[in-house]
Protein backbone atom coordinates (compact mmCIF):
# COMPACT_ATOMS: atom_id res chain seq x y z
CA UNK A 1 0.00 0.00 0.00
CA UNK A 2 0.90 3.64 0.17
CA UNK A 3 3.78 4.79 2.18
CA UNK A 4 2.55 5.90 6.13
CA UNK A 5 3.84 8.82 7.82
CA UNK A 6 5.89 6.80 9.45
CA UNK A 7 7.50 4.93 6.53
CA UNK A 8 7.74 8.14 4.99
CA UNK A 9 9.42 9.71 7.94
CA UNK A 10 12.32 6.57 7.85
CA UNK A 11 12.68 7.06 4.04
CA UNK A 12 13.29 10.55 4.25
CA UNK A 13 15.90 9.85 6.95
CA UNK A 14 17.41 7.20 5.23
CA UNK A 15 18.03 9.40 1.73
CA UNK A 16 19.40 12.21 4.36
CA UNK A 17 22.33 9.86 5.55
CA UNK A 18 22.70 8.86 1.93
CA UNK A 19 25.21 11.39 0.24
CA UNK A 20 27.73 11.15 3.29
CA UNK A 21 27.01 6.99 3.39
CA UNK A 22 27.98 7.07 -0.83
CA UNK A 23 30.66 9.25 -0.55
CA UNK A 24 32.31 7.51 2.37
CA UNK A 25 31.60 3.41 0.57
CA UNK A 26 33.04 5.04 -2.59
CA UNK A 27 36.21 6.16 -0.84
CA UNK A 28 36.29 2.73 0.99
CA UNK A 29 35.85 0.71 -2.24
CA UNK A 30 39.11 3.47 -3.84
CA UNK A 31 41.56 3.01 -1.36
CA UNK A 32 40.88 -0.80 -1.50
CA UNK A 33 41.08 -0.54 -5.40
CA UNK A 34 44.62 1.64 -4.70
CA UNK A 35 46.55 -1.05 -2.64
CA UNK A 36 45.06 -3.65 -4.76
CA UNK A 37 46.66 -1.94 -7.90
CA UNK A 38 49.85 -1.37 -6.24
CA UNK A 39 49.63 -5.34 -5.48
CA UNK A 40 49.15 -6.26 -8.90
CA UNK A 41 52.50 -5.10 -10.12
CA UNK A 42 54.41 -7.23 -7.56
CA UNK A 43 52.03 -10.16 -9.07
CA UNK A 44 52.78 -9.35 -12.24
CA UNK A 45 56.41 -7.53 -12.20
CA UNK A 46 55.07 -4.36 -13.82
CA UNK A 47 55.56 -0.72 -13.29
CA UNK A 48 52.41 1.56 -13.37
CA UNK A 49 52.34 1.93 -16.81
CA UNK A 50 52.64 -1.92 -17.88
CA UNK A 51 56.35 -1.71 -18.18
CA UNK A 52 58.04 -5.04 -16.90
CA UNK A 53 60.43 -4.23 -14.03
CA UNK A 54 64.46 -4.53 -14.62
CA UNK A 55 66.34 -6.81 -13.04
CA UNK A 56 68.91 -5.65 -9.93
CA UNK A 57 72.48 -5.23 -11.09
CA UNK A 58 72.97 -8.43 -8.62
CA UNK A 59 70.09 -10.46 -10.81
CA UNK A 60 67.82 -10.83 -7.91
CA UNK A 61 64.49 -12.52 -8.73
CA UNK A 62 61.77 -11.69 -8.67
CA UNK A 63 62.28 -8.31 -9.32
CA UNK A 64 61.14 -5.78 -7.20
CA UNK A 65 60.66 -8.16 -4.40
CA UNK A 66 63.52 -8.97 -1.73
CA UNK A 67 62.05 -8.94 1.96
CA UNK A 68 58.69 -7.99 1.44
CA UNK A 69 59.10 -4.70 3.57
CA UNK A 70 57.82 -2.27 0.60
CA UNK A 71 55.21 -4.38 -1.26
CA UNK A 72 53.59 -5.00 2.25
CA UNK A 73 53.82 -0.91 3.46
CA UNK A 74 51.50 0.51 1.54
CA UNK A 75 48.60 2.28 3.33
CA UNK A 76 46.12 4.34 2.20
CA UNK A 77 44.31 7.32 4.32
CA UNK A 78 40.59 9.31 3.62
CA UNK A 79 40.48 11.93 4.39
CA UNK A 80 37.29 14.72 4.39
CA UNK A 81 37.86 17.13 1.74
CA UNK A 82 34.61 19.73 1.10
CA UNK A 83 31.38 17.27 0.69
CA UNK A 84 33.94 14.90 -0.86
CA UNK A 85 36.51 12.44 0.11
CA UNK A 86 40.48 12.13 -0.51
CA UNK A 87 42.01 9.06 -0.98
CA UNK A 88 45.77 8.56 -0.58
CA UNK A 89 47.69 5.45 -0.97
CA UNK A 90 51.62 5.98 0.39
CA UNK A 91 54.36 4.07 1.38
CA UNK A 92 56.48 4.92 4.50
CA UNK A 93 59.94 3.46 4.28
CA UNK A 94 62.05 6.09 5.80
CA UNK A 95 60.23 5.48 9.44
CA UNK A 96 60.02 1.92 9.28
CA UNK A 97 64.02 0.98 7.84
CA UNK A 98 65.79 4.79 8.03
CA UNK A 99 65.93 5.03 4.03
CA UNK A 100 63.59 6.43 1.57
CA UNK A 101 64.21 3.59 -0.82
CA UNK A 102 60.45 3.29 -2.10
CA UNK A 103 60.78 7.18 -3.97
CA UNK A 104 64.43 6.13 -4.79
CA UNK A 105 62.49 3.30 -6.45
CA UNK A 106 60.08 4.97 -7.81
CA UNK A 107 62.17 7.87 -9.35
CA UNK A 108 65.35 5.91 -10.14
CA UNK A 109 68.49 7.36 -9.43
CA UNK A 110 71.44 8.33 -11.26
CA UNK A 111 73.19 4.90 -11.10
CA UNK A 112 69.76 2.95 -10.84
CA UNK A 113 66.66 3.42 -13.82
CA UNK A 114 63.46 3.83 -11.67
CA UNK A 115 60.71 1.19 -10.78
CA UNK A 116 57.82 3.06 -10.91
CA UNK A 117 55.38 0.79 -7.73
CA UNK A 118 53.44 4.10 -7.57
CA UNK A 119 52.45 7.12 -9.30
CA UNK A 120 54.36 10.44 -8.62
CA UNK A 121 52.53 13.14 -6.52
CA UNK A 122 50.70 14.89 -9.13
CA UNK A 123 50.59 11.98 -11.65
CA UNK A 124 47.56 11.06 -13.69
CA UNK A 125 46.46 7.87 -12.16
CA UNK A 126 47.47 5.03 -14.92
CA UNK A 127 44.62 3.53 -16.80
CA UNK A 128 45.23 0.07 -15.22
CA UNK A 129 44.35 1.98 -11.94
CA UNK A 130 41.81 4.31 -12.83
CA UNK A 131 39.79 1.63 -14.21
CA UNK A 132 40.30 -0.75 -11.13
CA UNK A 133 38.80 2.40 -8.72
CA UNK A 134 35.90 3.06 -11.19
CA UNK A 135 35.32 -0.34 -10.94
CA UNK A 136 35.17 -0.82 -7.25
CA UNK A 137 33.39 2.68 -6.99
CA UNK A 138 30.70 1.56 -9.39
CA UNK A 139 29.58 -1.82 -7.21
CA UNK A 140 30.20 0.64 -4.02
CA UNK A 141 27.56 2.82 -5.33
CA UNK A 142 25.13 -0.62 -6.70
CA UNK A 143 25.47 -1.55 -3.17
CA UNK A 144 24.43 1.52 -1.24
CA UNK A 145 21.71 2.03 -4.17
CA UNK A 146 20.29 -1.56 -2.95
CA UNK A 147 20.30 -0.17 0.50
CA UNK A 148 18.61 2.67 -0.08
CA UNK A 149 16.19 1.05 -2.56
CA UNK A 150 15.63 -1.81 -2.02
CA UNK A 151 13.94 -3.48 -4.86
């Protein structure tokens, strides 16, 4: 039957809570999709834009992986930014060892060509990552949708 008061009362609640309930499952669902992305290139030895990694000087294999301190650093942080969210994935090195080697990584050195884990501050986010977070933002959104209404 019709919607009561009541009913109509909860509803109206419920789509209140919705924009802040969307924005923060969307930013949930991105920084999942972030360290995922940053995972996949230790699966597959690739550098954010598809490039396969170079070996060490010393021929270590796998490349890109020696103790596991770097590929299992990776954080990510939301933070409240207007009505909107920002997601940040980042790697701390430098408090966890006493060297910086994950930007000396990244940005390669003059002696050593860089392995690019993550994008630079500023970088557009590689496609292979962009469509991984529109991805998980999309079924983020189906899901709070189904919520909302249910069907």
């Amino acid at each position: 039957g019709m919607p009561r008061g009541s009913d109509m009362d909860k509803l109206l609640k419920g789509l209140d809570a919705a924009p802040k309930r969307l924005m923060d499952s969307a930013a949930t669902a991105t920084a999942s999709a972030l360290r995922a992305s940053a995972d996949a290139g230790y699966r597959t030895r690739r550098d954010v834009h598809g490039k396969p990694y170079p070996l060490p000087k010393d021929g270590h294999r796998p490349p890109m992986q020696r103790t596991g301190t770097l590929r299992n650093d990776y954080s990510t942080e939301i933070r409240p930014s207007g009505g909107d969210r920002e997601v940040t994935l980042r790697t701390d090195t430098e408090a966890k060892t006493g060297r910086a080697y994950d930007e000396y990584l990244r940005d390669g050195t003059a002696k050593m060509a860089p392995r690019q884990h993550i994008p630079k501050p500023g970088e557009v986010m590689p496609a292979s990552w962009d469509a991984r977070v529109r991805r998980a933002q999309d079924s983020a959104v189906q899901k709070e949708g189904a919520r909302i209404w249910p069907a």
